[in-house]
C-alpha atoms as a PDB file:
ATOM      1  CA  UNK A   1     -86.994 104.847 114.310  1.00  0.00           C
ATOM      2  CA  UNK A   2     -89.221 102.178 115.845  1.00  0.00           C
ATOM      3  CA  UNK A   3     -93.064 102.747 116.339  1.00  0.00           C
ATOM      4  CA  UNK A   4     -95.337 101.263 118.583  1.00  0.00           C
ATOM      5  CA  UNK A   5     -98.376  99.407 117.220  1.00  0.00           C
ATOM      6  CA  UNK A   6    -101.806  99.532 119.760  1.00  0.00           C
ATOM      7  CA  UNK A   7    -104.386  98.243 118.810  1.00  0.00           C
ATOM      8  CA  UNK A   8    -108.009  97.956 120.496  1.00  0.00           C
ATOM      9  CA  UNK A   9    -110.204  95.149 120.596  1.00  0.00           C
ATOM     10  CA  UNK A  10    -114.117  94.854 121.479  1.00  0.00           C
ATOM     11  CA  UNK A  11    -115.669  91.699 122.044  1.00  0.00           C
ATOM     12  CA  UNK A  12    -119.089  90.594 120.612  1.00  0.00           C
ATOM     13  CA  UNK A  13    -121.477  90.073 123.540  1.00  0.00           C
ATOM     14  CA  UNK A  14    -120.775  86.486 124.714  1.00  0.00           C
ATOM     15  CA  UNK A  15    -117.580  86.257 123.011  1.00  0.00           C
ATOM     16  CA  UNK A  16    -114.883  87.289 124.719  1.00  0.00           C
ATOM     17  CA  UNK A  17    -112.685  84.317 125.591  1.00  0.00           C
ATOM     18  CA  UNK A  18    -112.874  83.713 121.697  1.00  0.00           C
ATOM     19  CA  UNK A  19    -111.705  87.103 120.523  1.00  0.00           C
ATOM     20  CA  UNK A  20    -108.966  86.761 123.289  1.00  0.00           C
ATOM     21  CA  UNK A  21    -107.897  83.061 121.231  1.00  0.00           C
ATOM     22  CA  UNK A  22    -108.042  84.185 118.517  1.00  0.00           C
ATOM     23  CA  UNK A  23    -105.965  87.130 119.330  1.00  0.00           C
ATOM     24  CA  UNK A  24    -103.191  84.855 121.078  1.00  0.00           C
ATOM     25  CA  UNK A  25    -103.408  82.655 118.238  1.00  0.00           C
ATOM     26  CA  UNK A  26    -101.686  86.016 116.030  1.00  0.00           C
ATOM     27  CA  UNK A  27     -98.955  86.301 118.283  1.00  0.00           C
ATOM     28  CA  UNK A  28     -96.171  83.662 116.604  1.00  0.00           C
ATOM     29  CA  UNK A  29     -97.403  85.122 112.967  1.00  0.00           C
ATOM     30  CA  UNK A  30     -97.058  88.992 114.305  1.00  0.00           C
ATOM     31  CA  UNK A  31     -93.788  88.425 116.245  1.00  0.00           C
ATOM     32  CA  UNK A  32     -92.288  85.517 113.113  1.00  0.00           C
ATOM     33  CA  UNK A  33     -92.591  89.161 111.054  1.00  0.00           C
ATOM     34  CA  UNK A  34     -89.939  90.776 109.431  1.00  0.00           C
ATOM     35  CA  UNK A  35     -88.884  93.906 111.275  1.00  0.00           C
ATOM     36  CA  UNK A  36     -91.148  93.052 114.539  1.00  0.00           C
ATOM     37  CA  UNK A  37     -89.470  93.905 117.840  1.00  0.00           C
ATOM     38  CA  UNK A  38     -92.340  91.990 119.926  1.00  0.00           C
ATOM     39  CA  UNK A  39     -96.473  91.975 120.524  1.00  0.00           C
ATOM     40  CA  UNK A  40     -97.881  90.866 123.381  1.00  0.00           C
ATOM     41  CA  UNK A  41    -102.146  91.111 124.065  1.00  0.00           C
ATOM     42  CA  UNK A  42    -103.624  92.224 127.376  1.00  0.00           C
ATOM     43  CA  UNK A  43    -107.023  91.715 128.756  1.00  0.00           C
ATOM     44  CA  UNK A  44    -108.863  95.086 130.636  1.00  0.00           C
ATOM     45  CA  UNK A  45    -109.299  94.878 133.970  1.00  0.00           C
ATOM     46  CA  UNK A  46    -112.282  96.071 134.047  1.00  0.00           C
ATOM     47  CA  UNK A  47    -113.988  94.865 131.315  1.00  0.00           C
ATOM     48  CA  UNK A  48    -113.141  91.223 130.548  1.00  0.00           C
ATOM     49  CA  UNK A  49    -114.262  91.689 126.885  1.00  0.00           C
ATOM     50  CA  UNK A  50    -112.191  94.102 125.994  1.00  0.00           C
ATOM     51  CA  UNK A  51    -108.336  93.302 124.755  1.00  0.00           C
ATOM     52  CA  UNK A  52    -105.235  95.334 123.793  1.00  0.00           C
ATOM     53  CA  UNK A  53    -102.661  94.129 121.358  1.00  0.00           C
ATOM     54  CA  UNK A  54     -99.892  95.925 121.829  1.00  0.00           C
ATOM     55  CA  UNK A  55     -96.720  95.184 118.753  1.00  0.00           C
ATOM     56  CA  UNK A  56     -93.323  97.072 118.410  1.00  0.00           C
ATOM     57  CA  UNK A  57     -91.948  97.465 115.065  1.00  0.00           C
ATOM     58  CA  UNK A  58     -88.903  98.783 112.980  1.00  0.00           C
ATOM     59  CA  UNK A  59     -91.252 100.731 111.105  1.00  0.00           C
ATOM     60  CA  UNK A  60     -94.538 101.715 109.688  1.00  0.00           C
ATOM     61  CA  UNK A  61     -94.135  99.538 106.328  1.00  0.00           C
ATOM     62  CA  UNK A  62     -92.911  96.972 108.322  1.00  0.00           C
ATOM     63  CA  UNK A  63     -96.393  96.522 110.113  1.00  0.00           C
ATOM     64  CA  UNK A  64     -98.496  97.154 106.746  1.00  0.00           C
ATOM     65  CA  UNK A  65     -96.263  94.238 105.143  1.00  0.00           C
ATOM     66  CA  UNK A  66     -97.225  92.099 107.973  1.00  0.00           C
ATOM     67  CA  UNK A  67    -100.484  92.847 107.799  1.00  0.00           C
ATOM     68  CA  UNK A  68    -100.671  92.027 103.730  1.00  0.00           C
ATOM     69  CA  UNK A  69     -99.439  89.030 104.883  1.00  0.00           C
ATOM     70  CA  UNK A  70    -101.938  87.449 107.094  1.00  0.00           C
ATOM     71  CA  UNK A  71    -104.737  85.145 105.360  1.00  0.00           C
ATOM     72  CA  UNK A  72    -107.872  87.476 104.533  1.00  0.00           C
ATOM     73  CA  UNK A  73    -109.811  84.168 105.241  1.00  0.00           C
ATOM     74  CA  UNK A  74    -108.563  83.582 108.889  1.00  0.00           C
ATOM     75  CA  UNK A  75    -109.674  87.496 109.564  1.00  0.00           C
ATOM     76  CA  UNK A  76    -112.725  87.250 108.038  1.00  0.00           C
ATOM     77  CA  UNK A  77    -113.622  84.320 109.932  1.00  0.00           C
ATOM     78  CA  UNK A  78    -113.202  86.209 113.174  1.00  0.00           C
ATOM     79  CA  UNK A  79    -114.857  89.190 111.998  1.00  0.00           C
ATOM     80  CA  UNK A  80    -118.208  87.601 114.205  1.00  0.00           C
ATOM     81  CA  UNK A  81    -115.948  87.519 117.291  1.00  0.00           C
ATOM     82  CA  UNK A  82    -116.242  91.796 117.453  1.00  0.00           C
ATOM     83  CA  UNK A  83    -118.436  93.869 118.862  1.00  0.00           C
ATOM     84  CA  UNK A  84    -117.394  96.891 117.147  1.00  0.00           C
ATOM     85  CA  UNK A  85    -114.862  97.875 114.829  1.00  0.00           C
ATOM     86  CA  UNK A  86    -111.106  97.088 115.911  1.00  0.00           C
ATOM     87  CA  UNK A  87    -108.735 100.495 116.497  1.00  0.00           C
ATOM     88  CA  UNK A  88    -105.151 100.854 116.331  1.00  0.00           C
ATOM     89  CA  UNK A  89    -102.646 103.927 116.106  1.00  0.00           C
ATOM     90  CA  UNK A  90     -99.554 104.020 115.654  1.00  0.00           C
ATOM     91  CA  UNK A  91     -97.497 105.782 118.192  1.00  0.00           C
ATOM     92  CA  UNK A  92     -93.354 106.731 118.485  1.00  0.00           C
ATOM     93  CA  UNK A  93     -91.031 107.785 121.625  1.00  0.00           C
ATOM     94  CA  UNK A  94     -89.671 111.287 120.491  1.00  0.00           C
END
């Protein structure tokens, strides 16, 4: 079964072209993972400061491993860059 990863992003006020770096910047460690089908991150339409990253994986534990992975330091650095709380769900084709 694969799963479907999205995950919302709000910008701090005045920094949204950082948030959307820094979110690029995860793609080759996301996509590099073990049991990741692809990720890609998309900017709203309608409001600029405001991102999707959307990921595909093999499974559930697959994500969490990646996300064990990634340097603490590196996410708390960009913890300034959002202007709320990051969402994500996890979502399947039945």
């Amino acid at each position: 079964m694969s799963l479907t990863r999205i995950n919302e992003f709000q910008a701090a006020p005045g920094k949204a072209e950082e948030l959307f770096t820094f979110l690029q910047s995860l793609i080759p460690f996301i996509s590099s993972s073990p049991g990741c089908n692809g990720c890609e991150v998309l900017r709203n339409c309608e409001q600029a400061d405001t991102f999707v990253v959307i990921e595909r994986w093999e499974s559930k534990a697959a994500h969490q491993a990646s996300i064990a992975r990634f340097p603490k330091e590196d996410m708390q650095a960009a913890m300034a860059l959002f202007g709320a709380a990051p969402r994500g769900n996890y979502y399947q084709v039945e």
